[in-house]
N, C-alpha and C. Protein backbone atom coordinates (compact mmCIF):
# COMPACT_ATOMS: atom_id res chain seq x y z
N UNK A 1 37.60 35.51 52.55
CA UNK A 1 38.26 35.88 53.78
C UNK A 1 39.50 35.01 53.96
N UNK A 2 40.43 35.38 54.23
CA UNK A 2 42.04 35.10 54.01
C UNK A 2 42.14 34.24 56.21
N UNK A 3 43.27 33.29 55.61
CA UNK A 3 42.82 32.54 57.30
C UNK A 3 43.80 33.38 57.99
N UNK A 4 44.37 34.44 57.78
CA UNK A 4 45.02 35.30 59.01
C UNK A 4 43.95 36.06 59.38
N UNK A 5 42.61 36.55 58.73
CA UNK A 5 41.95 37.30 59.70
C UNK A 5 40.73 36.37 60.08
N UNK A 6 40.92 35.39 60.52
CA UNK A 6 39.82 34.70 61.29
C UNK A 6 40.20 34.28 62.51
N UNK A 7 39.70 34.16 63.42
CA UNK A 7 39.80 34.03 64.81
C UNK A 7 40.11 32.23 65.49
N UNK A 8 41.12 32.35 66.02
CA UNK A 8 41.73 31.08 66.57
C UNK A 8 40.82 30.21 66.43
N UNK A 9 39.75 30.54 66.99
CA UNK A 9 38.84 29.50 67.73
C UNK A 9 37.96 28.94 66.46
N UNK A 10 37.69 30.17 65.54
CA UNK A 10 36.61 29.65 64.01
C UNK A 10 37.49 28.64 63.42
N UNK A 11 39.07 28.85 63.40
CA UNK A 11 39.52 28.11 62.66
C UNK A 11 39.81 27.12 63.70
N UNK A 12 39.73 26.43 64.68
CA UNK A 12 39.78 25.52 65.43
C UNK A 12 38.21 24.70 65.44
N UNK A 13 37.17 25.48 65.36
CA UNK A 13 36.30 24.47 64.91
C UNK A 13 35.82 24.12 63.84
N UNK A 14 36.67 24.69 62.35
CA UNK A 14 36.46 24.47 61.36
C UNK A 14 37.28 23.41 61.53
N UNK A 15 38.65 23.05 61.99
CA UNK A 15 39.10 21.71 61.72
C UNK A 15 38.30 20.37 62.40
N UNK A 16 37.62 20.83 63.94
CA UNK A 16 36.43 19.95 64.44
C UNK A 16 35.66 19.09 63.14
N UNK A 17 35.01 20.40 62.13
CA UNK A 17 34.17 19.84 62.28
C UNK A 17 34.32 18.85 60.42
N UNK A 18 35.92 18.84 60.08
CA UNK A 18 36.51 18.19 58.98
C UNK A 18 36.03 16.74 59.06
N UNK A 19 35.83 16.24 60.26
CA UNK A 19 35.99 15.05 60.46
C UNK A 19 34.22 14.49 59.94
N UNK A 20 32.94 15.35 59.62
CA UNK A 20 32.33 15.34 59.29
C UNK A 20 32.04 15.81 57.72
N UNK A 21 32.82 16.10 57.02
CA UNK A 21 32.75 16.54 55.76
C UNK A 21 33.26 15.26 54.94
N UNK A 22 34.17 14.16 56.01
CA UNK A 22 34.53 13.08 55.18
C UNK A 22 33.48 12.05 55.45
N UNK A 23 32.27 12.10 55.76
CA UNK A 23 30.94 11.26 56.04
C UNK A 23 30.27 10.93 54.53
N UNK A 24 30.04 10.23 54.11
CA UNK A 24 29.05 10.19 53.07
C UNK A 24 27.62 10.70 53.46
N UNK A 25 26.78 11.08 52.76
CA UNK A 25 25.62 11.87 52.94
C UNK A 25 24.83 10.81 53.68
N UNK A 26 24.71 9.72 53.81
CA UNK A 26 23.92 8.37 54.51
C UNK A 26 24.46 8.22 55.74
N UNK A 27 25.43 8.13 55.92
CA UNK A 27 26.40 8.20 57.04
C UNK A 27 26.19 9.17 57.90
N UNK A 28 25.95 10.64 57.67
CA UNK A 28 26.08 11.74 58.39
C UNK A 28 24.62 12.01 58.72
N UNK A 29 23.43 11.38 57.68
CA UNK A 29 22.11 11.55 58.40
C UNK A 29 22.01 10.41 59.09
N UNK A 30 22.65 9.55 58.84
CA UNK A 30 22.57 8.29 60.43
C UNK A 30 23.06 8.87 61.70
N UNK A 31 24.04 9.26 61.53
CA UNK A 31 24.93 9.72 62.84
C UNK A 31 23.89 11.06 63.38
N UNK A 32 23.42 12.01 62.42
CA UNK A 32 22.27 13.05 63.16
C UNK A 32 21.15 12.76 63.99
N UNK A 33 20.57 11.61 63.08
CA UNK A 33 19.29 11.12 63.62
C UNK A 33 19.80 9.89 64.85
N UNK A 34 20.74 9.35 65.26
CA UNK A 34 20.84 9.23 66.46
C UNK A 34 21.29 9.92 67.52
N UNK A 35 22.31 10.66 67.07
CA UNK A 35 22.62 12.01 67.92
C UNK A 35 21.15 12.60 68.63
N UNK A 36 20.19 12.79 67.80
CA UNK A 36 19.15 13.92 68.12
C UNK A 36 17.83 12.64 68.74
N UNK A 37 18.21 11.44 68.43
CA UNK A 37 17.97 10.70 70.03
C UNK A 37 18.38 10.62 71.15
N UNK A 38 19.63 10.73 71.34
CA UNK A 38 20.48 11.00 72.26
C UNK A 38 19.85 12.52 73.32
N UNK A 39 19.89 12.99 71.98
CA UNK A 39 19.50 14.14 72.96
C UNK A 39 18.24 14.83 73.11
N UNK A 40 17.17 13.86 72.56
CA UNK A 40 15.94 14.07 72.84
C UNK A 40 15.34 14.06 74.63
N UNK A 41 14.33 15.00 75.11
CA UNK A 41 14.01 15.18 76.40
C UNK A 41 14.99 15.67 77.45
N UNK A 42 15.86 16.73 77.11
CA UNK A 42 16.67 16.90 77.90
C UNK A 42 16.78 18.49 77.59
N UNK A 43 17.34 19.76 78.20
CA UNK A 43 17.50 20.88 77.93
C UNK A 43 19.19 20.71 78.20
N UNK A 44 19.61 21.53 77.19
CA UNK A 44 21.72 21.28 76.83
C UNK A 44 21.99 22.65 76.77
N UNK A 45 23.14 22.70 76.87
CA UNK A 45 23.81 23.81 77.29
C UNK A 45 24.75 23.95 75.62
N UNK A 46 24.75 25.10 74.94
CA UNK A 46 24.92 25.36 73.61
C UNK A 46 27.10 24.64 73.90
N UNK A 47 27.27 24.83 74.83
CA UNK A 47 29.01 24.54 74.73
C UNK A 47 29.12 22.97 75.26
N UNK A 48 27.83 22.48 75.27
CA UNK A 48 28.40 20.83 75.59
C UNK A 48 28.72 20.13 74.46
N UNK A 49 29.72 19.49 74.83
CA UNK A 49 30.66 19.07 73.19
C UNK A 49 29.50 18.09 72.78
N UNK A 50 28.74 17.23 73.33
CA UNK A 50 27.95 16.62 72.31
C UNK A 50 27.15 17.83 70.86
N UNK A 51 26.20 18.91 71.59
CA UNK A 51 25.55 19.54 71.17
C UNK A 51 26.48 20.25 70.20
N UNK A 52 28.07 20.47 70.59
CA UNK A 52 29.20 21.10 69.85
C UNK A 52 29.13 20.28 68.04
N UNK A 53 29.14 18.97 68.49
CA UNK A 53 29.39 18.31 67.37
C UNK A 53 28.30 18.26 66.56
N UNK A 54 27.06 18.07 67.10
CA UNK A 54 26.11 17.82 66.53
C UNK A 54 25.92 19.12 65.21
N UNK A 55 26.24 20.53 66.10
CA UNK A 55 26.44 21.66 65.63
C UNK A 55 26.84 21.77 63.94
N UNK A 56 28.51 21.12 64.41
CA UNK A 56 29.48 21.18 62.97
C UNK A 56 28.96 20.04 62.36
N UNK A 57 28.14 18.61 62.64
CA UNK A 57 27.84 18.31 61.30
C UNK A 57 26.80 18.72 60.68
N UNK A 58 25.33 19.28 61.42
CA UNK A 58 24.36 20.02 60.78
C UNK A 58 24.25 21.15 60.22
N UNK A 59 26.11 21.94 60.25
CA UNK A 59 26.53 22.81 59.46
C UNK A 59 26.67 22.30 57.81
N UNK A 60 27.55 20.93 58.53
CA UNK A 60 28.18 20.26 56.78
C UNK A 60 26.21 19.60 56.23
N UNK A 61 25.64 18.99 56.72
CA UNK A 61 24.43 18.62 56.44
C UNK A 61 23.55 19.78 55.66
N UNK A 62 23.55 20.87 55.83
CA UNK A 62 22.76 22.20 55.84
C UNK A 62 23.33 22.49 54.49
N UNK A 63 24.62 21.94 54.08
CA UNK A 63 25.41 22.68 52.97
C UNK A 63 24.82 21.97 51.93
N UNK A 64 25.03 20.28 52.60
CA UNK A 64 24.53 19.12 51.29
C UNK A 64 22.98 19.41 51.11
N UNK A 65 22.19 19.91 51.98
CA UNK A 65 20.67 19.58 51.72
C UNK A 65 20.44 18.20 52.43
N UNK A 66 21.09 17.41 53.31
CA UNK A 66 21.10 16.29 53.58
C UNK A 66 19.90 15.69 54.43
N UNK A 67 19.26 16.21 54.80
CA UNK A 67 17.53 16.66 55.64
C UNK A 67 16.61 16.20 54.30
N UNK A 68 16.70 16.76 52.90
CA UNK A 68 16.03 17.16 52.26
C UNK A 68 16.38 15.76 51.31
N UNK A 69 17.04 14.80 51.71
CA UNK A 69 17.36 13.77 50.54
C UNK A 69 16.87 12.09 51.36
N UNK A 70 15.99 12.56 52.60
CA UNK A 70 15.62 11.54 52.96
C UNK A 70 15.85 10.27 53.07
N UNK A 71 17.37 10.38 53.72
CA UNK A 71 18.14 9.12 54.19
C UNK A 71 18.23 8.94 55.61
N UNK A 72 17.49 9.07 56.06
CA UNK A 72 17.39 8.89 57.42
C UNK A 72 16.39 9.36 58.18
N UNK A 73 15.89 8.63 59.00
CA UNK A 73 14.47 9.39 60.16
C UNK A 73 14.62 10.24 60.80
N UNK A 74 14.30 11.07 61.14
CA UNK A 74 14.31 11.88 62.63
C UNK A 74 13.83 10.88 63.63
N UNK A 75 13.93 11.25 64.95
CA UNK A 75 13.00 10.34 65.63
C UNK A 75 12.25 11.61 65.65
N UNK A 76 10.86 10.39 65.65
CA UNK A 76 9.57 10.95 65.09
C UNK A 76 8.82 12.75 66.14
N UNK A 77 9.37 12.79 67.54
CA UNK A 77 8.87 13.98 68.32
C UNK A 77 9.41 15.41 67.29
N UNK A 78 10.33 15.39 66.86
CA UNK A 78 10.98 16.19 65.72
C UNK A 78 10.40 16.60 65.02
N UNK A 79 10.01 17.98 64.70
CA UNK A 79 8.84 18.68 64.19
C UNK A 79 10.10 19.27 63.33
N UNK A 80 9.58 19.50 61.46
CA UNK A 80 10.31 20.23 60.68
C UNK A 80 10.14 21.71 61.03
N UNK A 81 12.02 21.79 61.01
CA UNK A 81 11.97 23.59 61.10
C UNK A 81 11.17 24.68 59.69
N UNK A 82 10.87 24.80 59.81
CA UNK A 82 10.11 25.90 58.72
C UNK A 82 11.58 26.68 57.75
N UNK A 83 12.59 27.00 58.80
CA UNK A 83 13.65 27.76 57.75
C UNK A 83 14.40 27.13 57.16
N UNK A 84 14.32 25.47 57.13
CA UNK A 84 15.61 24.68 56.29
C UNK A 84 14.64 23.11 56.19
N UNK A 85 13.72 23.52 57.18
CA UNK A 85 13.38 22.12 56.86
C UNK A 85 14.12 20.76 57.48
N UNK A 86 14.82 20.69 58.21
CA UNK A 86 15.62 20.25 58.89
C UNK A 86 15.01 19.77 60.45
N UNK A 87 15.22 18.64 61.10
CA UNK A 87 14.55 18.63 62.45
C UNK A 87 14.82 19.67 63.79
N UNK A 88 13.78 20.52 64.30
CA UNK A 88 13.82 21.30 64.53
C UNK A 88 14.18 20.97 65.85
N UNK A 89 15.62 21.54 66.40
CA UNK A 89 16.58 21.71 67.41
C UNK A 89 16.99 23.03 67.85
N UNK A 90 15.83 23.82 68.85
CA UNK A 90 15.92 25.42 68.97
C UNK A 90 16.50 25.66 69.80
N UNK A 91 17.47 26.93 69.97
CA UNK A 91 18.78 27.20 70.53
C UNK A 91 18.05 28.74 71.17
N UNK A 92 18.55 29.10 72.69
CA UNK A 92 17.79 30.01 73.33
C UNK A 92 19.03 31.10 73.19
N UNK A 93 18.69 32.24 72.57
CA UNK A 93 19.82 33.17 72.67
C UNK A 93 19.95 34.45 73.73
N UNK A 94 20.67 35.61 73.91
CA UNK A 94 19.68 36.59 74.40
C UNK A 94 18.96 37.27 73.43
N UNK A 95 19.20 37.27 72.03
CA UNK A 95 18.25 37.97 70.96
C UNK A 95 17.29 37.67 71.01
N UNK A 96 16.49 36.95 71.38
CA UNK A 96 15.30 35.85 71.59
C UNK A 96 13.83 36.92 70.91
N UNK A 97 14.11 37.88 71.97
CA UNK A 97 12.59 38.54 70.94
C UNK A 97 12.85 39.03 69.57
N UNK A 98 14.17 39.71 69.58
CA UNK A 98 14.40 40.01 67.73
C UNK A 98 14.29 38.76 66.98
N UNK A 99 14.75 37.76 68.06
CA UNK A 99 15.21 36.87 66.62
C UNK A 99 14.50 35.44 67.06
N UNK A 100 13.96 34.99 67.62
CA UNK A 100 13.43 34.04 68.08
C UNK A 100 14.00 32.80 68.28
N UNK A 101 13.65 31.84 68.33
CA UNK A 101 14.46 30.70 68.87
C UNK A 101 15.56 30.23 67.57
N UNK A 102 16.52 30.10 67.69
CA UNK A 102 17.81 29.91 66.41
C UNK A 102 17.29 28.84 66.05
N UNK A 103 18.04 27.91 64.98
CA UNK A 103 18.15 27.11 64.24
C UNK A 103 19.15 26.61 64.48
N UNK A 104 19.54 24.76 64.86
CA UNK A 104 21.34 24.35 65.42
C UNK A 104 21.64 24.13 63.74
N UNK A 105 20.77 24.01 62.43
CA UNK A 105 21.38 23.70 61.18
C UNK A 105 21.83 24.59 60.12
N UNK A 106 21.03 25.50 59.91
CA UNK A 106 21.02 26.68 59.45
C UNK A 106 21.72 28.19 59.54
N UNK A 107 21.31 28.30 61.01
CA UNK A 107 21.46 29.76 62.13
C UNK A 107 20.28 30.47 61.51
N UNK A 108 19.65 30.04 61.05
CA UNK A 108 18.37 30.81 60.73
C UNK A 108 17.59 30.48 61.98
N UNK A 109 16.97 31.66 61.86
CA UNK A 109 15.06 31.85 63.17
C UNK A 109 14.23 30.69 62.91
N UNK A 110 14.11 29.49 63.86
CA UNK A 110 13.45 28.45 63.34
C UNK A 110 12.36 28.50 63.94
N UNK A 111 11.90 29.36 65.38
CA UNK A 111 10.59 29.82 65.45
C UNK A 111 10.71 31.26 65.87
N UNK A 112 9.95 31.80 65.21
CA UNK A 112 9.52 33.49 65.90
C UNK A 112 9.45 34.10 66.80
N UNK A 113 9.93 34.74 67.86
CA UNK A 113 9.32 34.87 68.69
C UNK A 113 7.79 34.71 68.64
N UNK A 114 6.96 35.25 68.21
CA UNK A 114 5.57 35.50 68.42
C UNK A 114 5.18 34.30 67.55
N UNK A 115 5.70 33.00 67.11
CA UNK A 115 5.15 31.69 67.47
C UNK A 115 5.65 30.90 68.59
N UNK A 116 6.33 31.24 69.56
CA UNK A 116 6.79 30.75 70.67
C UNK A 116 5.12 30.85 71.21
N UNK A 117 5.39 29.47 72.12
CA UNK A 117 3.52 29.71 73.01
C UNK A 117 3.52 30.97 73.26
N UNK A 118 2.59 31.18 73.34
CA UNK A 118 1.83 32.37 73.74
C UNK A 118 2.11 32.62 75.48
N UNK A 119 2.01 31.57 75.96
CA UNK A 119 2.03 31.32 77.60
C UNK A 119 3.35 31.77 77.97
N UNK A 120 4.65 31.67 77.24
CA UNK A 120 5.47 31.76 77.65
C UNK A 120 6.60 33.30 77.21
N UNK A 121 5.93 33.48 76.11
CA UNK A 121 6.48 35.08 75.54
C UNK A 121 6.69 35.74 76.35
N UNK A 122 5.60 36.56 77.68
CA UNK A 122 6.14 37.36 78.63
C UNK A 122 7.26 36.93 79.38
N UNK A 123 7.36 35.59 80.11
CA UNK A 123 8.81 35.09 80.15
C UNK A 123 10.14 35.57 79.77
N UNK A 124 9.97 35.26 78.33
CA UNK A 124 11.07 35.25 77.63
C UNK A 124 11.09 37.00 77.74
N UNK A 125 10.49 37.75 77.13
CA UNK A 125 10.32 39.27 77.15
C UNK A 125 10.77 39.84 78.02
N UNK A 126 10.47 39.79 79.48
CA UNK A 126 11.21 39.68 80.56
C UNK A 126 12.20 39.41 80.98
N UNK A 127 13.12 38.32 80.93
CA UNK A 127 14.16 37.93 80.89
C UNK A 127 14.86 38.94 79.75
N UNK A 128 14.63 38.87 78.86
CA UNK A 128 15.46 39.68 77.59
C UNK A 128 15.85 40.96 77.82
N UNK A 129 14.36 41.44 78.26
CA UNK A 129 14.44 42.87 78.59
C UNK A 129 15.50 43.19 80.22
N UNK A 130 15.96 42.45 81.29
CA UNK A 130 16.72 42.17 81.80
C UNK A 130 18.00 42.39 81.21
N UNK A 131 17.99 41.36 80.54
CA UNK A 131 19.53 41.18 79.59
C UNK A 131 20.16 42.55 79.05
N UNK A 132 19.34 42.55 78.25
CA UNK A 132 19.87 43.75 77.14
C UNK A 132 20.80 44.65 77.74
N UNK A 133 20.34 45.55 78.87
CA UNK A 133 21.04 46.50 79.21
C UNK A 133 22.29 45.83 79.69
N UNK A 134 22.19 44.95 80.82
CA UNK A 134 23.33 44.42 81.21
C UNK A 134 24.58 44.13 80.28
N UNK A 135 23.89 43.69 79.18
CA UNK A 135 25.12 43.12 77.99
C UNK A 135 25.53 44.18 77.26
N UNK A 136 24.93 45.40 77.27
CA UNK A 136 25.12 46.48 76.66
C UNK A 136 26.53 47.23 77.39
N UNK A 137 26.12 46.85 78.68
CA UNK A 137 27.92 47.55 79.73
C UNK A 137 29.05 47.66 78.38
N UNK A 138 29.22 46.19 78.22
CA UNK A 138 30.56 45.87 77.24
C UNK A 138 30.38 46.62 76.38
N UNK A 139 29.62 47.43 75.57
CA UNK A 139 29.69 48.28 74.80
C UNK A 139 29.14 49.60 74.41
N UNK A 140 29.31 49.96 75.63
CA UNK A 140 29.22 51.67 75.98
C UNK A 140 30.61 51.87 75.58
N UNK A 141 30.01 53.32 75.24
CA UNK A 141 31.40 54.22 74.45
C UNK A 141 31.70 54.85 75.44
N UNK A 142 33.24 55.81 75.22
CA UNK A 142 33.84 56.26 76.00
C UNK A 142 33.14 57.24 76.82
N UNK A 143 32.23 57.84 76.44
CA UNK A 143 31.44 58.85 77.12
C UNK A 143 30.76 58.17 78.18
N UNK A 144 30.04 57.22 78.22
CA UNK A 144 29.60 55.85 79.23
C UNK A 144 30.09 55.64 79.95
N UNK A 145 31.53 55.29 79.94
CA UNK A 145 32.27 54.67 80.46
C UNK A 145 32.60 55.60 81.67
N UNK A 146 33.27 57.11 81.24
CA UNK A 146 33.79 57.91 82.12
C UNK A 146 32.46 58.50 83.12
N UNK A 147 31.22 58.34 82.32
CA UNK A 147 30.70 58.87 83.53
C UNK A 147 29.98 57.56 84.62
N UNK A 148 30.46 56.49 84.29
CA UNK A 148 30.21 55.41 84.88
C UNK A 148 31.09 55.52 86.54
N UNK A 149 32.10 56.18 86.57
CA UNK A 149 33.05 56.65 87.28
C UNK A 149 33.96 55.62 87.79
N UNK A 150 33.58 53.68 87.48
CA UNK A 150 34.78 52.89 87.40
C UNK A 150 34.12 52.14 86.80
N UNK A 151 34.66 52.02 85.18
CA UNK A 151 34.41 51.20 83.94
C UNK A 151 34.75 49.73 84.72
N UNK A 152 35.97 49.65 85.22
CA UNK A 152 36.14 48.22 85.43
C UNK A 152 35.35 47.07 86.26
N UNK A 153 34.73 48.08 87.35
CA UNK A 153 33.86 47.81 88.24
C UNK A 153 32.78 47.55 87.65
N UNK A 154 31.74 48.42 87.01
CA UNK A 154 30.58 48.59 86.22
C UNK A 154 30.89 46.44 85.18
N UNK A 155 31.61 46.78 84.65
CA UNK A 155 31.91 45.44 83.61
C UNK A 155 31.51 44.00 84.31
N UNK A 156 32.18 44.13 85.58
CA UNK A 156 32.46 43.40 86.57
C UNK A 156 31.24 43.19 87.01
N UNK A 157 29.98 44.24 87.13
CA UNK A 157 29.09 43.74 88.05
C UNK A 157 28.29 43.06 86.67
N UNK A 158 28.18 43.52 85.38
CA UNK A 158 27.76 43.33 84.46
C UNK A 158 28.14 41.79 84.30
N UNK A 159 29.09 41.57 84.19
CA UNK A 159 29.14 39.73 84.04
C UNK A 159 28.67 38.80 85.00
N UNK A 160 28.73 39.48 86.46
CA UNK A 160 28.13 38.66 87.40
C UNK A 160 26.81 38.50 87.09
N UNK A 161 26.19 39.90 86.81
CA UNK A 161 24.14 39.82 86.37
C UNK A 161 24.26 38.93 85.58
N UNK A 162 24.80 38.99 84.42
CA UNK A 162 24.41 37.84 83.25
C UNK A 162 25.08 36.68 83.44
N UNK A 163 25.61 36.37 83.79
CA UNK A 163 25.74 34.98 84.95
C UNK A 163 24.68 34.46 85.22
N UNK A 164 23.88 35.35 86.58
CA UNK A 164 22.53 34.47 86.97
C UNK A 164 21.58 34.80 85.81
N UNK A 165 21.68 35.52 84.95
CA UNK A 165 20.48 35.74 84.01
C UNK A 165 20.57 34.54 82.95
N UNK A 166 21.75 34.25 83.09
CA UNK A 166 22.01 32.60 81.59
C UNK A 166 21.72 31.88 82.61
N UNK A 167 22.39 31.82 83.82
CA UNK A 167 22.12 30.76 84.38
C UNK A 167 20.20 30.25 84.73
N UNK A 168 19.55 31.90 84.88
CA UNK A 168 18.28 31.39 84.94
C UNK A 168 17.71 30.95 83.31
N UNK A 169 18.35 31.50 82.42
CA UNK A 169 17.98 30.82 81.06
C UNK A 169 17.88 29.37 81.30
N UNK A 170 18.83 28.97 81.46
CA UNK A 170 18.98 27.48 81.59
C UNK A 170 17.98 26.63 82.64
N UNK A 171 17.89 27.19 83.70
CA UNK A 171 16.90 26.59 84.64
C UNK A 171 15.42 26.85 84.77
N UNK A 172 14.63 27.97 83.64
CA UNK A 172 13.84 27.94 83.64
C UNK A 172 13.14 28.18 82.64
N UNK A 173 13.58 28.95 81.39
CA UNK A 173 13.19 28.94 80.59
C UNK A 173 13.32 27.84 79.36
N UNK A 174 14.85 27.07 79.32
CA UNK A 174 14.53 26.28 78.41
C UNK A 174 13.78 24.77 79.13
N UNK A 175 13.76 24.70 80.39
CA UNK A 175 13.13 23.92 80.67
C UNK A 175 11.37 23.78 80.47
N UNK A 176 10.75 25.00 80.65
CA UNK A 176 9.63 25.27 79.93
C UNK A 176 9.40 25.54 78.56
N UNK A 177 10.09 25.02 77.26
CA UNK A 177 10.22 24.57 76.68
C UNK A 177 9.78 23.56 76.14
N UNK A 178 10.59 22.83 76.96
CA UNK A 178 10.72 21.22 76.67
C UNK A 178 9.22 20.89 76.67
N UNK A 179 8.29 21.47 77.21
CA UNK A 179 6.81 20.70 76.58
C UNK A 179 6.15 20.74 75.47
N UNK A 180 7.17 21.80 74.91
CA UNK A 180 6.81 21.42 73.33
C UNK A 180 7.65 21.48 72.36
N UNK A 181 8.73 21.23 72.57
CA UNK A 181 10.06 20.64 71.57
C UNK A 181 10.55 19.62 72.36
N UNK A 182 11.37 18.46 71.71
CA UNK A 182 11.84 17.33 72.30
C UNK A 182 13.27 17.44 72.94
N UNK A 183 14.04 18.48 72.52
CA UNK A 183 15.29 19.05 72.96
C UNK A 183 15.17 20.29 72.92
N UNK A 184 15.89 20.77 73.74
CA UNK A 184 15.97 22.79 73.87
C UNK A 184 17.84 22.97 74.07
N UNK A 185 18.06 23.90 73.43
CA UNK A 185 19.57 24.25 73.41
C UNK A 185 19.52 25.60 74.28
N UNK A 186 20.89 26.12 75.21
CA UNK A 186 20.72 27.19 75.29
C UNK A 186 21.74 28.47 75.69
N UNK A 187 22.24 29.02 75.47
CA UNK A 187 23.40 29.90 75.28
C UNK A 187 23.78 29.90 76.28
N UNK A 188 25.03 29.15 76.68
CA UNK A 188 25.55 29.34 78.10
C UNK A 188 26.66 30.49 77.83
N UNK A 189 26.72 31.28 77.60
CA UNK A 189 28.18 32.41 77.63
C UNK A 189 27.84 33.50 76.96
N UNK A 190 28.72 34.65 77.21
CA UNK A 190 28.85 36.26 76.82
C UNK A 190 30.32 36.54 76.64
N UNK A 191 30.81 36.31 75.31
CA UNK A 191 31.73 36.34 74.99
C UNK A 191 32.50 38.13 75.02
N UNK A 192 31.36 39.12 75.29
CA UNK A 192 31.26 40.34 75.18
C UNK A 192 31.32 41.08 76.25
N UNK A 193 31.29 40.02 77.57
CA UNK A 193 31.38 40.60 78.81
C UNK A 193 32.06 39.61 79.37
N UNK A 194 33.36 39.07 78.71
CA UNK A 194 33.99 37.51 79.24
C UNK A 194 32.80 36.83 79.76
N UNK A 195 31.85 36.38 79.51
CA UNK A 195 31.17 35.00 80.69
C UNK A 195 31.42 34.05 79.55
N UNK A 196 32.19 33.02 80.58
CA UNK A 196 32.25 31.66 79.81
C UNK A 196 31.71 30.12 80.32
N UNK A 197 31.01 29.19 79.85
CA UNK A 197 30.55 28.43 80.28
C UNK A 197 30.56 28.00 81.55
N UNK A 198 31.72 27.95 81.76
CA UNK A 198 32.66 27.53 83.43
C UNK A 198 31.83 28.40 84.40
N UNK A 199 31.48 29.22 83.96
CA UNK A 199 31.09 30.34 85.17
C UNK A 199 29.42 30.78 85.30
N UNK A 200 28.86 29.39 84.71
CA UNK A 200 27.54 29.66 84.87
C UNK A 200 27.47 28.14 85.24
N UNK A 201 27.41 27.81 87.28
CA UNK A 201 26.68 26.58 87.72
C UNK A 201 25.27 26.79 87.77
N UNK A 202 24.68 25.23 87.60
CA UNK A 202 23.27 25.51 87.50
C UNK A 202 22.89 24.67 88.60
């Protein structure tokens, strides 16, 4: 892929995350495994620049195998992800039942939905099933649209719903979480219906 068709922003955090590719492999699992103390016991919001960075080096980490060469601890609450093997740091999306909780190293499914507790699946199911349609506004076809009888309006109420619907992501679901992962990540924005971080207070 040629860098005129990639998008401002990919190539703006591909230069982010340069500054981690010049780490030696010892170096960059030091800097992870305190990072992911840092942010142990807390639920984060996927656009907070800590969680940002942590992001682009467990991208460059993911490439080396750097998890897998045992230079560094996790702190110990850190349960291995099953899809990389990597300390497992799960990211709440709205795909959540297709795709289950993300992976911050990989982007692979690092738990299943249907290994998520059991207690909490209808939750999430609920919430999702919420979502979906709402996020779907942004991409109704023209036939949708016109019999919607004001597309712009319809869009409009559509970003406000998913507003409080991330915003309740954040306040209740990844917080119920946290009793059984040591950090929870979780999609603050809808790039598909403009919602951007800014516009989800919690």
């Amino acid at each position: 892929m040629s860098d005129h068709s990639e998008a401002p922003q990919d190539k703006l955090w591909r230069e982010y995350g340069e500054v981690f590719e010049d780490f030696d492999d010892l170096t960059l699992a030091r800097w992870m495994a305190q990072t992911l103390g840092q942010l142990q016991g807390r639920v984060w919001r996927s656009s907070h620049p800590l969680v940002g960075a942590y992001r682009l080096a467990a991208q460059v980490a993911n490439d080396r195998q750097v998890w897998h060469k045992r230079l560094a601890t996790a702190p110990r609450d850190y349960a291995e992800a099953g899809c990389c093997r990597a300390p497992l740091l799960p990211l709440i999306t709205r795909d959540v039942t297709e795709q289950g909780l993300i992976c911050q190293h990989c982007n692979g499914t690092a738990v299943a939905f249907d290994d998520i507790p059991v207690d909490l699946q209808k939750m999430f199911r609920n919430w999702a099933e919420k979502y979906a349609p709402i996020h779907q506004v942004a991409h109704w076809d023209d036939r949708q649209q016109k019999r919607s009888g004001n597309y712009d309006r319809a869009l409009e109420d559509a970003a406000t719903e998913a507003e409080r619907l991330l915003a309740a992501a954040g306040n209740k679901l990844a917080p119920a979480l946290l009793e059984f992962y040591p950090a929870v990540v979780w999609e603050d924005q809808d790039e598909c219906l403009d919602v951007r971080p800014e516009d989800i207070p919690l």
